[in-house]
N, C-alpha and C. Protein backbone atom coordinates (compact mmCIF):
# COMPACT_ATOMS: atom_id res chain seq x y z
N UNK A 1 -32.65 245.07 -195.21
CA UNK A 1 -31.70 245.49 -196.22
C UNK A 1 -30.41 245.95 -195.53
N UNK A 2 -29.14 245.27 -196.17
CA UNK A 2 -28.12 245.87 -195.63
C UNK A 2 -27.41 247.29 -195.81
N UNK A 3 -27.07 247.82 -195.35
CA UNK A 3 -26.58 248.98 -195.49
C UNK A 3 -24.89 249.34 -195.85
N UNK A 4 -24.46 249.32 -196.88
CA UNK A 4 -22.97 249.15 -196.78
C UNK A 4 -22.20 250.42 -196.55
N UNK A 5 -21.65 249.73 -195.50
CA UNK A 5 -20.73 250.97 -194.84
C UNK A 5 -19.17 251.24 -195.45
N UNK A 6 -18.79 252.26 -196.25
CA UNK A 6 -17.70 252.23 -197.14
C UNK A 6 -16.33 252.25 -197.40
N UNK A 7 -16.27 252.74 -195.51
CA UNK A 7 -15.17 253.04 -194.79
C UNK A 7 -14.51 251.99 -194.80
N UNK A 8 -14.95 250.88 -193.19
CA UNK A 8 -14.38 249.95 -193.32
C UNK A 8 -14.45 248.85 -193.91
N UNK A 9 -15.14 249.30 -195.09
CA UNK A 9 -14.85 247.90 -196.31
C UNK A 9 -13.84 248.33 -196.61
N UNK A 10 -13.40 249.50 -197.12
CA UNK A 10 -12.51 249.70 -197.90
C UNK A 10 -10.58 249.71 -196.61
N UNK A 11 -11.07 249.96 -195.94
CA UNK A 11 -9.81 249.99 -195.00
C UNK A 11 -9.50 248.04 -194.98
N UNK A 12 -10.25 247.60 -195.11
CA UNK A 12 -10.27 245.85 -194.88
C UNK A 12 -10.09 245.25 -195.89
N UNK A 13 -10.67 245.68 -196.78
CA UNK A 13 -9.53 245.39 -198.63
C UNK A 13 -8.86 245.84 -198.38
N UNK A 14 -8.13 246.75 -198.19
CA UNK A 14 -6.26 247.28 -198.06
C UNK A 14 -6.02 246.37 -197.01
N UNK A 15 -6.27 245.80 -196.24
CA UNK A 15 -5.50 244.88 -194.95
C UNK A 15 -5.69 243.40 -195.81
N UNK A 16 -6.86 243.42 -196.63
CA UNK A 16 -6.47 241.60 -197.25
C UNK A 16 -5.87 241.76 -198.59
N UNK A 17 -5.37 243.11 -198.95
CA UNK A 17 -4.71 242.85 -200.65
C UNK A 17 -3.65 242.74 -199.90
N UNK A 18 -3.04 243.98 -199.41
CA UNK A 18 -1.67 243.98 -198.55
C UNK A 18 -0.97 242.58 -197.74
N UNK A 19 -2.04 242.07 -197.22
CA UNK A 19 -1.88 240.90 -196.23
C UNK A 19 -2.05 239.37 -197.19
N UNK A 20 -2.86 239.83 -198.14
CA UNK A 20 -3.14 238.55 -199.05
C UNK A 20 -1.74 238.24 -200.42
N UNK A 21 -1.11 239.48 -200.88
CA UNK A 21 -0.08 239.33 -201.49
C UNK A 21 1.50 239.20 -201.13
N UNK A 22 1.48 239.83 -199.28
CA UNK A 22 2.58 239.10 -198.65
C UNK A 22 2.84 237.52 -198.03
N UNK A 23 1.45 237.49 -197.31
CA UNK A 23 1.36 235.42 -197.07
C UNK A 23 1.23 234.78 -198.38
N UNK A 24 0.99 235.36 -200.00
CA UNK A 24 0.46 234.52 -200.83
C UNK A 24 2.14 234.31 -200.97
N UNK A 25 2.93 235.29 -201.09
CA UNK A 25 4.47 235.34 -201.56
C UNK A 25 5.05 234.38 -200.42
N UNK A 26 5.03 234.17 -198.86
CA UNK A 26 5.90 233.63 -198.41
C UNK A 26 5.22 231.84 -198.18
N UNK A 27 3.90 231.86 -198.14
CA UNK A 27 3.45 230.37 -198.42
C UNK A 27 2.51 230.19 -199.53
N UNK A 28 1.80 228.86 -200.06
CA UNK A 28 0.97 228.83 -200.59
C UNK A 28 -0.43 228.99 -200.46
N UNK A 29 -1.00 229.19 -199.63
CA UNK A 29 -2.05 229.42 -198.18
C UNK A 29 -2.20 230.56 -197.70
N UNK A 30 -1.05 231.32 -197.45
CA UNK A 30 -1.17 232.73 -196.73
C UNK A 30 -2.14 233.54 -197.38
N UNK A 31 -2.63 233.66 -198.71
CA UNK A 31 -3.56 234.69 -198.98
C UNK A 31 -4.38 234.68 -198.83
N UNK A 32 -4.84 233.12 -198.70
CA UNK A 32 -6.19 232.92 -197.53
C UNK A 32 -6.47 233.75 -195.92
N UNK A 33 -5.56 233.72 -195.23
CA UNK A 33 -5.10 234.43 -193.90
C UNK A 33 -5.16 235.99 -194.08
N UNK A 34 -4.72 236.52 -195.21
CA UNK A 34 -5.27 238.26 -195.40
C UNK A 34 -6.67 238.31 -195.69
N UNK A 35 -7.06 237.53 -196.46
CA UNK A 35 -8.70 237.72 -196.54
C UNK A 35 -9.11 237.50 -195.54
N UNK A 36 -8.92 236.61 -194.29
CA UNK A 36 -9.60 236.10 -193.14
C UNK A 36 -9.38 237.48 -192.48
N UNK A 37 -8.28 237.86 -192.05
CA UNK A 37 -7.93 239.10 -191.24
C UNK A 37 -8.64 240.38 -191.55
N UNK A 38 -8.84 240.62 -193.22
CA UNK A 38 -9.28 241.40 -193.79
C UNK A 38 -10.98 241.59 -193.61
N UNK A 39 -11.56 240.19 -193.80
CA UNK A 39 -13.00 240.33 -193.42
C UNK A 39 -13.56 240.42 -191.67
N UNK A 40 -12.14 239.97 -191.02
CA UNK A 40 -12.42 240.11 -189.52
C UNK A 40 -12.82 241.45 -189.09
N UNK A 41 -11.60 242.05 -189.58
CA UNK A 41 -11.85 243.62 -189.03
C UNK A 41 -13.08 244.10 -189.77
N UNK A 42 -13.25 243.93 -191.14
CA UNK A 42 -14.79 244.25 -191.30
C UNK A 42 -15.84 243.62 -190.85
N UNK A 43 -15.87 242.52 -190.30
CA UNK A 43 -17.32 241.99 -189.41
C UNK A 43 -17.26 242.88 -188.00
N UNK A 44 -15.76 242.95 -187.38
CA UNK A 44 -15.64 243.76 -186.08
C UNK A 44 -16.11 245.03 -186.47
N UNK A 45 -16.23 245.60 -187.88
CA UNK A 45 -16.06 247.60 -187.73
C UNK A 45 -17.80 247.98 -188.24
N UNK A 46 -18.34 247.25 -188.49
CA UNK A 46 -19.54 247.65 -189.77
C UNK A 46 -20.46 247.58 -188.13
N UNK A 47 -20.94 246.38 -187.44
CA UNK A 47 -22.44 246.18 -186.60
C UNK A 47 -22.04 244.91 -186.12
N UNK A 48 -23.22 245.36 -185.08
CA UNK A 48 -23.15 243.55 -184.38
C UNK A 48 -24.08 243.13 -184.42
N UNK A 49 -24.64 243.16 -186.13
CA UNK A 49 -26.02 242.36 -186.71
C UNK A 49 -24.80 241.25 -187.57
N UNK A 50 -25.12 240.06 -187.65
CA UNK A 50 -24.66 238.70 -188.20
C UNK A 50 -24.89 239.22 -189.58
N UNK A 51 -25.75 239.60 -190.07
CA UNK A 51 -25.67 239.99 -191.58
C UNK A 51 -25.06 240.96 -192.40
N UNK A 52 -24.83 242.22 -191.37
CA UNK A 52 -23.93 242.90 -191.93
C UNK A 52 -22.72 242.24 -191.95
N UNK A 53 -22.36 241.56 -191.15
CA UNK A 53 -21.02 240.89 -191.16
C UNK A 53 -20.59 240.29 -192.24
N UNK A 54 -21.58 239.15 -192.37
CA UNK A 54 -21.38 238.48 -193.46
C UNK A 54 -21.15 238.95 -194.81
N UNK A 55 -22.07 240.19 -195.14
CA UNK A 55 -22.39 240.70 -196.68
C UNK A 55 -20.84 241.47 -196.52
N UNK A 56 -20.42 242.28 -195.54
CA UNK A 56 -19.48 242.95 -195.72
C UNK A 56 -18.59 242.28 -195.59
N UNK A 57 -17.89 241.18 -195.34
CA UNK A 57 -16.93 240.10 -195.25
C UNK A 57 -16.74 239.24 -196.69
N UNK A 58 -17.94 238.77 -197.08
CA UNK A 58 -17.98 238.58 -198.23
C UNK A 58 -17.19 239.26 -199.51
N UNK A 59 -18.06 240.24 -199.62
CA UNK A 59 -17.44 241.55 -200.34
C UNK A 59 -15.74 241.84 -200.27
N UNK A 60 -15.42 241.92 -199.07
CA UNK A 60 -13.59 241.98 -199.21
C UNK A 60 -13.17 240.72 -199.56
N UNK A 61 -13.83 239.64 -198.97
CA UNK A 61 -12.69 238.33 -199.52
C UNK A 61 -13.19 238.03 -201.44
N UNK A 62 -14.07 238.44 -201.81
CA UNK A 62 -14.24 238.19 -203.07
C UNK A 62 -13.33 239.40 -203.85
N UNK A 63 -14.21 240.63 -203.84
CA UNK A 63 -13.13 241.88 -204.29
C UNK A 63 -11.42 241.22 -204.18
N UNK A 64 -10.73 240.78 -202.75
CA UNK A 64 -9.65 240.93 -202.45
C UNK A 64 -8.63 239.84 -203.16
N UNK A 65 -9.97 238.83 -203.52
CA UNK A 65 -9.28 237.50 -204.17
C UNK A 65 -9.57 238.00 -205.67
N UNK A 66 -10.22 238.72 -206.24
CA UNK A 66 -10.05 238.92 -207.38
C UNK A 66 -8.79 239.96 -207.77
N UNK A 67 -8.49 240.83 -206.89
CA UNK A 67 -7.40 242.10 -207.34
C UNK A 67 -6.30 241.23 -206.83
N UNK A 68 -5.58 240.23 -205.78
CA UNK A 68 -4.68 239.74 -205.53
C UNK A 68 -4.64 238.74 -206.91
N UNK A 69 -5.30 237.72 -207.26
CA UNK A 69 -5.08 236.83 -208.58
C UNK A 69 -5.11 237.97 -209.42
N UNK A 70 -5.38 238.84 -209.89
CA UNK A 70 -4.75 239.81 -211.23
C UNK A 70 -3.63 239.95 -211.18
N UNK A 71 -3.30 240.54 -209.72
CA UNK A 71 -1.92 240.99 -209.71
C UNK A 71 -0.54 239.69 -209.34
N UNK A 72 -1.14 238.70 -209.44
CA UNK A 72 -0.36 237.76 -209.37
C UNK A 72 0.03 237.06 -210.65
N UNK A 73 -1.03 237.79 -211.60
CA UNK A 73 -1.48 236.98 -213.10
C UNK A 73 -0.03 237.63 -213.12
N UNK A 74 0.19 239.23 -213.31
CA UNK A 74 1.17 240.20 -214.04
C UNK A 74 2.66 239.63 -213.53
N UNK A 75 2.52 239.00 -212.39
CA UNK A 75 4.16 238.23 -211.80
C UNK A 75 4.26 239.12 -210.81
N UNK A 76 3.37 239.59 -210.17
CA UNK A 76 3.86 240.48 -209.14
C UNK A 76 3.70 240.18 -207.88
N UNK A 77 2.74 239.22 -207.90
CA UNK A 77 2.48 238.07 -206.44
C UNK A 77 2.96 236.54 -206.05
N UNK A 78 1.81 235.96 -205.79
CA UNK A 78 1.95 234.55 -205.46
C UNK A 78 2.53 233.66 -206.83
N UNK A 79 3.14 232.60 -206.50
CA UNK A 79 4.24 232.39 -207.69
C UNK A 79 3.18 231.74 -208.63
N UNK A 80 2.13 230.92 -207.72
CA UNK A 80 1.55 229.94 -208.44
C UNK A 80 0.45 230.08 -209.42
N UNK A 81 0.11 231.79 -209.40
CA UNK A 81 -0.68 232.12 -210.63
C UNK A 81 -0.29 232.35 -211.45
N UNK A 82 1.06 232.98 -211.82
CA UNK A 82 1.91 233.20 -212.75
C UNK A 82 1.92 231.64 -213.63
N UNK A 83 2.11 230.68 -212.56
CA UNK A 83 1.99 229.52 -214.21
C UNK A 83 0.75 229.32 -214.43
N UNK A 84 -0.51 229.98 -214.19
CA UNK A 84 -1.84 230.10 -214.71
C UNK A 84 -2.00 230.26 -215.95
N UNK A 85 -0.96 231.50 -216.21
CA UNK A 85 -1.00 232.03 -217.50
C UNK A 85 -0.33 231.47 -218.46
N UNK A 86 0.88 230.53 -218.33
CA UNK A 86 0.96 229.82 -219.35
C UNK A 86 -0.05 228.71 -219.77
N UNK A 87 -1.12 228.47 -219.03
CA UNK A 87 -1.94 227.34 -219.10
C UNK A 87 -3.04 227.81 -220.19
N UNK A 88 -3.34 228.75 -220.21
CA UNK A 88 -4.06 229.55 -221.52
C UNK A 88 -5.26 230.31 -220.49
N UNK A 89 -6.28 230.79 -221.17
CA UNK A 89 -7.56 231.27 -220.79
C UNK A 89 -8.45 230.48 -219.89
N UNK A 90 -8.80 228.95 -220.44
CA UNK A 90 -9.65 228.40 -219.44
C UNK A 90 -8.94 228.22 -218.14
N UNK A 91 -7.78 228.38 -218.07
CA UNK A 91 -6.90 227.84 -216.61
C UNK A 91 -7.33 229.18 -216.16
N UNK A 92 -7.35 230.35 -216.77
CA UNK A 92 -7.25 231.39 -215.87
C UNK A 92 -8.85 231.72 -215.32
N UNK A 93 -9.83 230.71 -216.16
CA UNK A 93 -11.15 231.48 -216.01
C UNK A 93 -11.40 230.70 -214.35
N UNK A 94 -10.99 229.19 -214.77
CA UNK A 94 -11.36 228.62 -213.95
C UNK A 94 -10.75 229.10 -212.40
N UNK A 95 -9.80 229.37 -212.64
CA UNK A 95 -8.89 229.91 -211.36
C UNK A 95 -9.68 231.14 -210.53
N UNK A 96 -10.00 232.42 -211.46
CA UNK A 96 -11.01 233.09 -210.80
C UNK A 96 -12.18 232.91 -210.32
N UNK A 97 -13.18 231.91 -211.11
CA UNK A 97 -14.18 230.99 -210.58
C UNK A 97 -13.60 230.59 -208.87
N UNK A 98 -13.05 229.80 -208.53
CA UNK A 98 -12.21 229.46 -207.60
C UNK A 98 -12.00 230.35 -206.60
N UNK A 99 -11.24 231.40 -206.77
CA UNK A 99 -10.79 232.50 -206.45
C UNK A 99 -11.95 233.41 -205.62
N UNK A 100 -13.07 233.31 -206.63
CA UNK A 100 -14.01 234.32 -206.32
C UNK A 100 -14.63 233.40 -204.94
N UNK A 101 -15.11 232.17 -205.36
CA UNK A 101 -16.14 230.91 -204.21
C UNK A 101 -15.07 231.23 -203.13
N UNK A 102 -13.75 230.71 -203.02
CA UNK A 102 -12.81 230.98 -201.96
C UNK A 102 -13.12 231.88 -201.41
N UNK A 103 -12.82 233.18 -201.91
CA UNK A 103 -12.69 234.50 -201.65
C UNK A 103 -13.88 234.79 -200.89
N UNK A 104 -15.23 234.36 -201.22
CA UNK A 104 -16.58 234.76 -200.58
C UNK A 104 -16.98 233.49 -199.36
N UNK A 105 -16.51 232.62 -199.35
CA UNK A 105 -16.42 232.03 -198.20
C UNK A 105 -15.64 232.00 -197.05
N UNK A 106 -14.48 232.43 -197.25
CA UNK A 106 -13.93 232.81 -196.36
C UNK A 106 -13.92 234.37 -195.27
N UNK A 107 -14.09 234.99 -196.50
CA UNK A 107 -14.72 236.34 -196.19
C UNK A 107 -16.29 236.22 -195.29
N UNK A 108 -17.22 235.50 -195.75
CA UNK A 108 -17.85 235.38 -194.77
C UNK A 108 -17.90 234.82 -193.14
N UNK A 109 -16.70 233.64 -193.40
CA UNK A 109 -16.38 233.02 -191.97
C UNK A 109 -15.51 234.51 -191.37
N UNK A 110 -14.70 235.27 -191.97
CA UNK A 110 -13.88 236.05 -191.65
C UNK A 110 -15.42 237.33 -190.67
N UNK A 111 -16.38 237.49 -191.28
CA UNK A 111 -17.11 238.45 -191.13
C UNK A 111 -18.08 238.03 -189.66
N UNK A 112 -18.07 236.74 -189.94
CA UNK A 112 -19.27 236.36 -188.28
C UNK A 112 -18.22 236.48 -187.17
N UNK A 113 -16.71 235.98 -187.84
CA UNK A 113 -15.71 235.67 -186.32
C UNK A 113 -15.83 237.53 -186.35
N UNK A 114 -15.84 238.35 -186.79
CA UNK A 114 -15.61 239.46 -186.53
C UNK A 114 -16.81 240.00 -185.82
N UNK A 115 -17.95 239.72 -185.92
CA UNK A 115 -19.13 240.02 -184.99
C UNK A 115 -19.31 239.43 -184.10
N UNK A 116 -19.22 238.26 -183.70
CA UNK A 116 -18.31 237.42 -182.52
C UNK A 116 -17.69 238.28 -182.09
N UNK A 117 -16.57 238.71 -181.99
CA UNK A 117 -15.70 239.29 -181.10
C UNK A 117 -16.05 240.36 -180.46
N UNK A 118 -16.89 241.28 -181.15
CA UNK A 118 -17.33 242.37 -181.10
C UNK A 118 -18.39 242.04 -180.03
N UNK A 119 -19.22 241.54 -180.07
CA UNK A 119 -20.33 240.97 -179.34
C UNK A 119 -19.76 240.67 -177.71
């Protein structure tokens, strides 16, 4: 059973919202790169068991891709969710669907390279 450590989850969501809503603003791609960075430092801060890594890597890139697409819904981020919302409800459901699979796969690659390093 994993043990979730609360600290640096939470210090690693603030490095992939922060990091995920400035690369989402200057490319289309970049918010991918805050979640990666974001789950790195949490695979590096939690253990150098492969599973904590993962579960806690996970966790920020999903969390981080869901609070960055909200706040992108409102016009305050990446340009390209903002025309989500003129697309109606299913554009937006599907987008978080998306969002979330993204968000938890990358977060996990983000979480082993981080126990990797550590190792």
């Amino acid at each position: 059973m994993v043990e979730v450590k609360w600290t640096p989850l939470i210090i690693g969501l603030v490095i992939a919202i922060i990091l995920g809503e400035i690369l989402g603003i200057l490319t289309s791609w970049g918010d991918i790169f805050g979640y990666l960075i974001g789950s790195i430092y949490v695979g590096y801060s939690v253990d150098r068991d492969y599973m904590n890594g993962v579960i806690h890597g996970m966790l920020v890139g999903i969390v981080a891709a869901v609070i960055v697409l909200i706040i992108s819904l409102f016009g305050l981020g990446a340009p390209y969710a903002a025309d989500v919302v003129s697309a109606g409800l299913m554009a937006i459901i599907t987008v978080l669907i998306f969002a979330i699979i993204i968000g938890g796969i990358i977060g996990a690659i983000g979480g082993i390279i981080g126990v990797l390093i550590k190792r």
